[in-house]
Each structure stands twice: as C-alpha cells, then as structure tokens.
Protein backbone atom coordinates (compact mmCIF):
# COMPACT_ATOMS: atom_id res chain seq x y z
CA UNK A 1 122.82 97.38 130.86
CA UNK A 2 119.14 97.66 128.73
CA UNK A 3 119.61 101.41 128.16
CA UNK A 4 117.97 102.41 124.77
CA UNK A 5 117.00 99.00 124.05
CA UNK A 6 113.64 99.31 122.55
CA UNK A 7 113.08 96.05 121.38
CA UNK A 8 110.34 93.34 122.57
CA UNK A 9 111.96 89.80 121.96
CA UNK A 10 108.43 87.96 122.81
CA UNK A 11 110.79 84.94 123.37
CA UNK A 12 111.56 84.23 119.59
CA UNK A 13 114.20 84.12 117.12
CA UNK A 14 114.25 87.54 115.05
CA UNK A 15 113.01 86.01 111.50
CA UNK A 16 109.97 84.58 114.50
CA UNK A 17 109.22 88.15 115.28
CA UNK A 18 109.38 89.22 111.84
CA UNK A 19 106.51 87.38 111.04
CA UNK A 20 104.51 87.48 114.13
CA UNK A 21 104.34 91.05 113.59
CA UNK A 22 103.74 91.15 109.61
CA UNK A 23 101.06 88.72 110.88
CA UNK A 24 99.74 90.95 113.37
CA UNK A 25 99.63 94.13 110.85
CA UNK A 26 97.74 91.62 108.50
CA UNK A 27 95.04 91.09 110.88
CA UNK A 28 94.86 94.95 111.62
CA UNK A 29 94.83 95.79 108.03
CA UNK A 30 91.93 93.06 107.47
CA UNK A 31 89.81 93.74 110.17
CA UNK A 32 90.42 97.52 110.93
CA UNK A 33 90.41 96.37 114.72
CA UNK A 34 92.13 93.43 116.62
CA UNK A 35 92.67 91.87 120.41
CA UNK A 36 96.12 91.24 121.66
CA UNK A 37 98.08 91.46 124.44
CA UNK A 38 99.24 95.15 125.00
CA UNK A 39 103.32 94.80 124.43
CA UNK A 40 102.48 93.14 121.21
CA UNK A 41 99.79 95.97 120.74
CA UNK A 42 102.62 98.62 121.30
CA UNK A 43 105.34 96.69 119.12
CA UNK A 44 102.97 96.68 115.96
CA UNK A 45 101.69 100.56 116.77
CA UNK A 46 105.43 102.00 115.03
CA UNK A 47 105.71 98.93 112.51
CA UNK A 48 101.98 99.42 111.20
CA UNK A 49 102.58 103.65 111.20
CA UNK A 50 105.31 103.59 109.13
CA UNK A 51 103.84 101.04 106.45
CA UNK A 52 100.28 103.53 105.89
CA UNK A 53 102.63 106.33 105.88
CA UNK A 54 104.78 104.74 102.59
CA UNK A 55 101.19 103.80 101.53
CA UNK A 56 100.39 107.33 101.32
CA UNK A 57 103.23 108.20 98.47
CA UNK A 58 100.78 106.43 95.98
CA UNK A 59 103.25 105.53 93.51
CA UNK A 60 104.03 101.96 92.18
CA UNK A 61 107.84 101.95 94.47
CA UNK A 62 105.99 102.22 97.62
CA UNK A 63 103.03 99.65 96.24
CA UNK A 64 105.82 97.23 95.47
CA UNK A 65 107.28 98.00 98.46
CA UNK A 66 104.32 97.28 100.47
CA UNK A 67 103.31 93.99 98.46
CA UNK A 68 107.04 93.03 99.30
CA UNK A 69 106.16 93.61 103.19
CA UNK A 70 103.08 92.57 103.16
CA UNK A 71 101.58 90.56 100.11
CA UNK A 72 99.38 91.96 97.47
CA UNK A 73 95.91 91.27 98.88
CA UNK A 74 97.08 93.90 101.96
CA UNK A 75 99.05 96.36 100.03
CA UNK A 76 96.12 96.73 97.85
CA UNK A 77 93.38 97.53 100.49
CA UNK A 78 96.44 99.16 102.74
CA UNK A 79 97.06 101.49 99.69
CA UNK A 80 93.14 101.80 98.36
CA UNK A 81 90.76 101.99 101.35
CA UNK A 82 92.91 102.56 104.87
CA UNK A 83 95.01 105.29 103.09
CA UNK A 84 91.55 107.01 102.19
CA UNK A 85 90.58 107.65 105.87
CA UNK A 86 94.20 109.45 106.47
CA UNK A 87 94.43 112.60 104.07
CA UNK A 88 95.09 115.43 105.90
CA UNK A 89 96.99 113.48 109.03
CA UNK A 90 100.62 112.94 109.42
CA UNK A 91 101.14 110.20 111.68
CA UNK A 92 99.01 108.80 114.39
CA UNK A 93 96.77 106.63 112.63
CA UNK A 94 96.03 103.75 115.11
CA UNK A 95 94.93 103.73 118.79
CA UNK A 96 95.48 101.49 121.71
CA UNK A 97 92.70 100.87 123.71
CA UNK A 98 93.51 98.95 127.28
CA UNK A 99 91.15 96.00 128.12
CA UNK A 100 90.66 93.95 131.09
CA UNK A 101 93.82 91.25 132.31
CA UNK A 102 93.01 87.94 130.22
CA UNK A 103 91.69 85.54 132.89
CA UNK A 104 93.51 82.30 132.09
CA UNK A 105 97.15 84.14 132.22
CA UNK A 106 96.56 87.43 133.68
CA UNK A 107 98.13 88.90 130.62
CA UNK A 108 97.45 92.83 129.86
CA UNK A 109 95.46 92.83 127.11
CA UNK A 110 94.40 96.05 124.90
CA UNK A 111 92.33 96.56 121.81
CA UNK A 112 94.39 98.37 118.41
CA UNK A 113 92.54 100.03 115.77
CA UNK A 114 92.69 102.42 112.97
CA UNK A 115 91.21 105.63 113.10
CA UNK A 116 88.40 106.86 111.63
C-alpha cells in the first residue's frame, strides 16, 4: 500500500533526484521565477522553504550549511538578497502558479516563484 508515501520518484535513482532538485532550487534562486512541470514544481516548494528559512538564522553554521547544499554563488545571494524580501514572514515564501498542459506531452505545467 502507498499510504503516507510522500515522495515523487520522477523515475530516477535517489542521488538522480538529489540533484535534479538542488538543480531546480538553483534555477529558482537565480532567476527568482522558473517553468516546470507542476509535480516537480510541488517537490521543490518544501525543499526550497526549508533552505530560505536556515538562510534566515544569518550566522556562518547555516551559511556553511547552505554553501554545502547549494554552492557558494547561491548561498550567498540565498542568504544576502532573497532573505531580504522575507523579514517579518514565517514560511510561505514561494508560489505555484498553474499554466497551460505543455503541447508536445500534455504534461501539467505551472510557474514557481518567490514572493515579493
């Protein structure tokens, strides 16, 4: 039985997944605002959350932490610019906007962004 399975696979290994979605949260944390399709959009929502919110301790663990994660380049905007928008707000720092099916797949598709 799948009960309390919350887990997408995407049909790769685990270390696969690992990095598509560290991959993913690099885009996001470049460009503020990415395309995907919407399971990958809702897989990287929690994963993303919970790195701004250890961004937000400002101390040189969570930085280290972060550049671990991450890589430097991204830990330093994560922790200089994004964490700037966030100062009053305890969670709920990205969006998911749904977008129209893809046309060469049909796949959902849906826009995720940070707030502003």
């Amino acid at each position: 039985m799948r009960h309390g399975k919350k887990n997408r696979k995407f049909g790769r290994e685990t270390k696969q997944r690992k990095e598509l979605l560290r991959d993913l949260a690099r885009a996001l944390i470049l460009n503020t605002k990415i395309n995907t399709t919407q399971a990958k959009a809702k897989s990287l929502r929690p994963y993303i959350e919970k790195l701004v919110t250890k961004a937000k301790d400002k101390n040189l663990a969570s930085f280290k932490l972060l550049s671990a994660e991450l890589g430097r380049p991204y830990a330093k905007k994560l922790h200089n610019e994004i964490v700037e928008r966030f100062p009053e707000r305890h969670g709920g720092y990205t969006r998911i906007i749904n977008l129209p099916s893809r046309i060469s797949d049909g796949s959902k598709m849906a826009t995720i962004e940070f707030l502003q």
